[in-house]
N, C-alpha and C. Protein backbone atom coordinates (compact mmCIF):
# COMPACT_ATOMS: atom_id res chain seq x y z
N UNK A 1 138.05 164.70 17.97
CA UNK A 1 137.13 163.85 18.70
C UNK A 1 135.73 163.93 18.12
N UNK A 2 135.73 163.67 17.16
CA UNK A 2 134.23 163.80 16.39
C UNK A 2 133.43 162.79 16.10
N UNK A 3 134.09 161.47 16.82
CA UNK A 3 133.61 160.59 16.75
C UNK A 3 132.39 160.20 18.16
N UNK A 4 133.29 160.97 19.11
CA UNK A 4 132.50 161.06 20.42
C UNK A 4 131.52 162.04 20.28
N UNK A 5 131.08 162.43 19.46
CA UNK A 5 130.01 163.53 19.45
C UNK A 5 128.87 162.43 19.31
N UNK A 6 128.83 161.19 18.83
CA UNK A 6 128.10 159.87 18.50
C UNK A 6 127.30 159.37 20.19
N UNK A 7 128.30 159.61 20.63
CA UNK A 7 127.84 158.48 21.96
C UNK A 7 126.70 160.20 22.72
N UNK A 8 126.99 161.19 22.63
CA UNK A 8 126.11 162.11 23.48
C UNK A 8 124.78 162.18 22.71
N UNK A 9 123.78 161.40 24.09
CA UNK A 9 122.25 161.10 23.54
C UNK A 9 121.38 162.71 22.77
N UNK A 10 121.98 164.21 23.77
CA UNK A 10 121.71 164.69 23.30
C UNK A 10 121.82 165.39 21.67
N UNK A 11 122.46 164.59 21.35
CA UNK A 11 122.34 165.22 19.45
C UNK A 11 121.54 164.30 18.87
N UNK A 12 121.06 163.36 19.30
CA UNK A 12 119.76 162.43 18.73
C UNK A 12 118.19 163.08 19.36
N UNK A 13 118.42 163.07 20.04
CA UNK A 13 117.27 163.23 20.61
C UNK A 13 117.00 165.12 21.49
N UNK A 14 115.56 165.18 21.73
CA UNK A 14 115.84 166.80 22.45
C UNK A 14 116.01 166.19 24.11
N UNK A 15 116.74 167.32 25.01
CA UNK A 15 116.66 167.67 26.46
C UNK A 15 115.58 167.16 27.20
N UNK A 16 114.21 167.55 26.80
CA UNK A 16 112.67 167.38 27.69
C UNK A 16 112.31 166.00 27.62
N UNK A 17 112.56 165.62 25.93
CA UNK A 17 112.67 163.89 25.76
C UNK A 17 113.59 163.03 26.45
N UNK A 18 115.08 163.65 26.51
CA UNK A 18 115.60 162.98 27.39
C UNK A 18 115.12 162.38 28.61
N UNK A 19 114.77 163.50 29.46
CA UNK A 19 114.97 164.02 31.25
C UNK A 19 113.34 162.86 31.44
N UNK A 20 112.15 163.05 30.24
CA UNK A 20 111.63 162.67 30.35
C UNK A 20 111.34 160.60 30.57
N UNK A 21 112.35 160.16 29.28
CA UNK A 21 112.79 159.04 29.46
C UNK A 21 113.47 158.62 30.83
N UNK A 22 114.37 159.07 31.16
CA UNK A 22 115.19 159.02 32.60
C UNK A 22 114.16 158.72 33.50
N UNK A 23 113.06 159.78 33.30
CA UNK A 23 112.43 159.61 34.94
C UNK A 23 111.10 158.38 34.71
N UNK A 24 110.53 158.20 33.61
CA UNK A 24 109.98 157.40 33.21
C UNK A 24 111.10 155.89 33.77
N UNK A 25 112.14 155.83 33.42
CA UNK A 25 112.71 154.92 33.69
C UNK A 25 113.07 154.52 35.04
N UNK A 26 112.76 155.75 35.54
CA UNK A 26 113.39 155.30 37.30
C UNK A 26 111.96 155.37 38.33
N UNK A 27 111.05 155.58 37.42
CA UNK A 27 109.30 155.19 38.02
C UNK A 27 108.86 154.12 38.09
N UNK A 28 109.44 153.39 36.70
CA UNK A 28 109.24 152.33 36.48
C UNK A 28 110.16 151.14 37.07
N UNK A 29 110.86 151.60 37.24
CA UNK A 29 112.26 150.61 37.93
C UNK A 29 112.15 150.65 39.61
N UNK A 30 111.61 152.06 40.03
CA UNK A 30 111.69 152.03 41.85
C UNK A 30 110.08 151.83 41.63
N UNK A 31 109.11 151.60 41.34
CA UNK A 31 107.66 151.34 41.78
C UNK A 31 107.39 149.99 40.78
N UNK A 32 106.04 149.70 42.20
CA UNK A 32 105.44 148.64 41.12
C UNK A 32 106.16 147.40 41.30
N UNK A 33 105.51 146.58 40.43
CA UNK A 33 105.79 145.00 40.33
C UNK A 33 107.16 144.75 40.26
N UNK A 34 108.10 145.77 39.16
CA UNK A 34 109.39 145.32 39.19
C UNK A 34 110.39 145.12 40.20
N UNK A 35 110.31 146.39 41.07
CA UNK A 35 110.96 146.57 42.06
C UNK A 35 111.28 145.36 42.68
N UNK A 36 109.63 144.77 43.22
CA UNK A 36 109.74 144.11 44.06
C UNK A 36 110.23 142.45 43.67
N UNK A 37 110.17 142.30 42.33
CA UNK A 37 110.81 140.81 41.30
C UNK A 37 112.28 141.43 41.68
N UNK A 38 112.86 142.98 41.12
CA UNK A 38 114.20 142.52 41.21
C UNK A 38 114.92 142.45 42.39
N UNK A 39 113.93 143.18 43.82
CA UNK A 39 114.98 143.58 44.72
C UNK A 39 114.68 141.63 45.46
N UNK A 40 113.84 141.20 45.30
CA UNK A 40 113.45 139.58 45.97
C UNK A 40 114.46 138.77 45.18
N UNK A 41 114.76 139.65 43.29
CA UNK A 41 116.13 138.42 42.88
C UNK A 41 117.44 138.95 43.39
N UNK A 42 117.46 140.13 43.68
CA UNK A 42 119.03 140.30 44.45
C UNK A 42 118.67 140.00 45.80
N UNK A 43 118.09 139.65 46.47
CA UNK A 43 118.22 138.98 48.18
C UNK A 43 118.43 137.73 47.88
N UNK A 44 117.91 136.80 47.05
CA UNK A 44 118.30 135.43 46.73
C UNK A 44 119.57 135.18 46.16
N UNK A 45 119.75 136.23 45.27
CA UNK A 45 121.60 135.74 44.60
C UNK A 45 122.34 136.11 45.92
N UNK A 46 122.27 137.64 46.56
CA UNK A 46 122.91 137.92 47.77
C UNK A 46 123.19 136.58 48.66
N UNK A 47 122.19 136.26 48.97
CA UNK A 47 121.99 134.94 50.18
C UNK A 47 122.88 134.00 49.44
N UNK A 48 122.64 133.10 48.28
CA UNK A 48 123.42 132.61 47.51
C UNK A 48 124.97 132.88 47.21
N UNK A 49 125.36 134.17 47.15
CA UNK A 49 127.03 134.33 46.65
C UNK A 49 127.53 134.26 47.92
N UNK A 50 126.79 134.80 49.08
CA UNK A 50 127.24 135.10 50.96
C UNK A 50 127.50 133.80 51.39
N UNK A 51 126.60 133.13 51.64
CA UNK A 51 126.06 131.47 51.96
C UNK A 51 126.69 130.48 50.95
N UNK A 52 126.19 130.10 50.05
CA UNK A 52 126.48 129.09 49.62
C UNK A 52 128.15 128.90 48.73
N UNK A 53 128.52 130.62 48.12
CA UNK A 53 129.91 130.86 47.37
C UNK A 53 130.47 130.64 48.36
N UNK A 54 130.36 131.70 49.44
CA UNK A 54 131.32 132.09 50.36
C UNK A 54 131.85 133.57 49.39
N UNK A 55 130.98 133.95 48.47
CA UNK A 55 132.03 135.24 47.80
C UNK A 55 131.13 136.38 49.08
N UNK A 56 131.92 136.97 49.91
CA UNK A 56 131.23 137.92 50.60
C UNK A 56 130.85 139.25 49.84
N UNK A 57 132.49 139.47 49.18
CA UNK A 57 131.78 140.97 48.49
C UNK A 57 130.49 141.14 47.78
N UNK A 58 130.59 140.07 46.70
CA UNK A 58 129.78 139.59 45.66
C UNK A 58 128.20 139.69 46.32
N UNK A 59 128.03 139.19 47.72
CA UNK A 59 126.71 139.24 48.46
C UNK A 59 126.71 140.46 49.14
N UNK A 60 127.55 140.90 49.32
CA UNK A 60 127.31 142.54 49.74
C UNK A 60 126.64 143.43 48.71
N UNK A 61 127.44 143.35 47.62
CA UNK A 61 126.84 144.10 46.33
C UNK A 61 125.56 143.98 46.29
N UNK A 62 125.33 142.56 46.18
CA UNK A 62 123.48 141.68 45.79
C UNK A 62 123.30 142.70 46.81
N UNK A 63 123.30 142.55 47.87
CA UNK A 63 122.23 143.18 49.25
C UNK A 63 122.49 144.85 49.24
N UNK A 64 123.23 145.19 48.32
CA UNK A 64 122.98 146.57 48.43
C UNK A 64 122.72 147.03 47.44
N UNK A 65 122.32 146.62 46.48
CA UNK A 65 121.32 146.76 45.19
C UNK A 65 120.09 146.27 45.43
N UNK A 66 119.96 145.64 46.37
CA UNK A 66 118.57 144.96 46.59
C UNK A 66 117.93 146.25 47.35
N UNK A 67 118.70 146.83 48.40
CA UNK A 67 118.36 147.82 49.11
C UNK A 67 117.77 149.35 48.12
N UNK A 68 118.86 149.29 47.16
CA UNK A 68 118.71 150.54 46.63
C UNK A 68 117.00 150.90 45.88
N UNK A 69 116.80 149.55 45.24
CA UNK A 69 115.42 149.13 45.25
C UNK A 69 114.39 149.25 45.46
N UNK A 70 114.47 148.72 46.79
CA UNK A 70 113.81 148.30 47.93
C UNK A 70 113.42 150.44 48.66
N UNK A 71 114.76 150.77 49.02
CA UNK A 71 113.87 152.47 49.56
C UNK A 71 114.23 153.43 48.01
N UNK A 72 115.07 153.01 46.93
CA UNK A 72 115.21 154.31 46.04
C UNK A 72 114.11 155.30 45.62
N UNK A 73 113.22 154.75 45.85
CA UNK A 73 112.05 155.56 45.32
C UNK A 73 111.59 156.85 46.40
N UNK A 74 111.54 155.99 47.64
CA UNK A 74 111.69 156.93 48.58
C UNK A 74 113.09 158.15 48.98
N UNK A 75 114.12 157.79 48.72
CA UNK A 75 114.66 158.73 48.59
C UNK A 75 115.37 159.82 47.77
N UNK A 76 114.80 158.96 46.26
CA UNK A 76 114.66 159.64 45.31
C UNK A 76 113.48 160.92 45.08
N UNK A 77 111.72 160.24 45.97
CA UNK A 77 110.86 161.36 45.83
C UNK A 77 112.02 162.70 47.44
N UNK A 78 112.38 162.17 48.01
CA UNK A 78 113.05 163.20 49.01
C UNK A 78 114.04 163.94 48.60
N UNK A 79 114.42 163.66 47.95
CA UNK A 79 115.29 164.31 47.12
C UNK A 79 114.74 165.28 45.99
N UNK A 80 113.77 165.10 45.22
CA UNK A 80 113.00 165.34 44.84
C UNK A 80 113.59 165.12 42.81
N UNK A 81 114.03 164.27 43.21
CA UNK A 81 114.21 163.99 41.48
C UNK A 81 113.29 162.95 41.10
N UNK A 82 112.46 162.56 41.42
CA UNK A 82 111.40 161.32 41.18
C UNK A 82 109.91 162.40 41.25
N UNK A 83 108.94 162.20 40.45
CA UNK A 83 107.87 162.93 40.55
C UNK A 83 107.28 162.19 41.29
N UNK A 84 105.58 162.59 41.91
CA UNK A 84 104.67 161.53 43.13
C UNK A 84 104.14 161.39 42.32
């Protein structure tokens, strides 16, 4: 299996760089402007696949990614894997 040694980020890169990217990424994704663009475009597709498809699951998903969004940050700092 030496081919899968390829896909583990850690032999490219170090540990601190990693952990550091990650949380950079989930600061940037639960705060701020984005959040609130993506969790307002998953309430609209939600409303859309629920309403207008009729796909229910499909609008469940939307609305619970919209959610995750919407508090992850908060229960990510409670958790305490998100820095303040």
């Amino acid at each position: 299996m030496d081919w899968l040694t390829n896909f583990n980020p850690l032999t490219h890169v170090g540990a601190g760089e990693y952990a550091t990217f990650w949380q950079t990424l989930f600061a940037t994704l639960f705060l701020g402007i984005w959040s609130r663009i993506f969790a307002t475009l998953l309430l609209i597709l939600s409303f859309w696949f629920g309403v207008r498809r009729r796909n229910l699951m499909m609008g469940f998903w939307t609305f619970v990614g919209a959610g995750s969004l919407a508090y992850g940050a908060a229960v990510m700092r409670f958790l305490g894997l998100l820095a303040q």
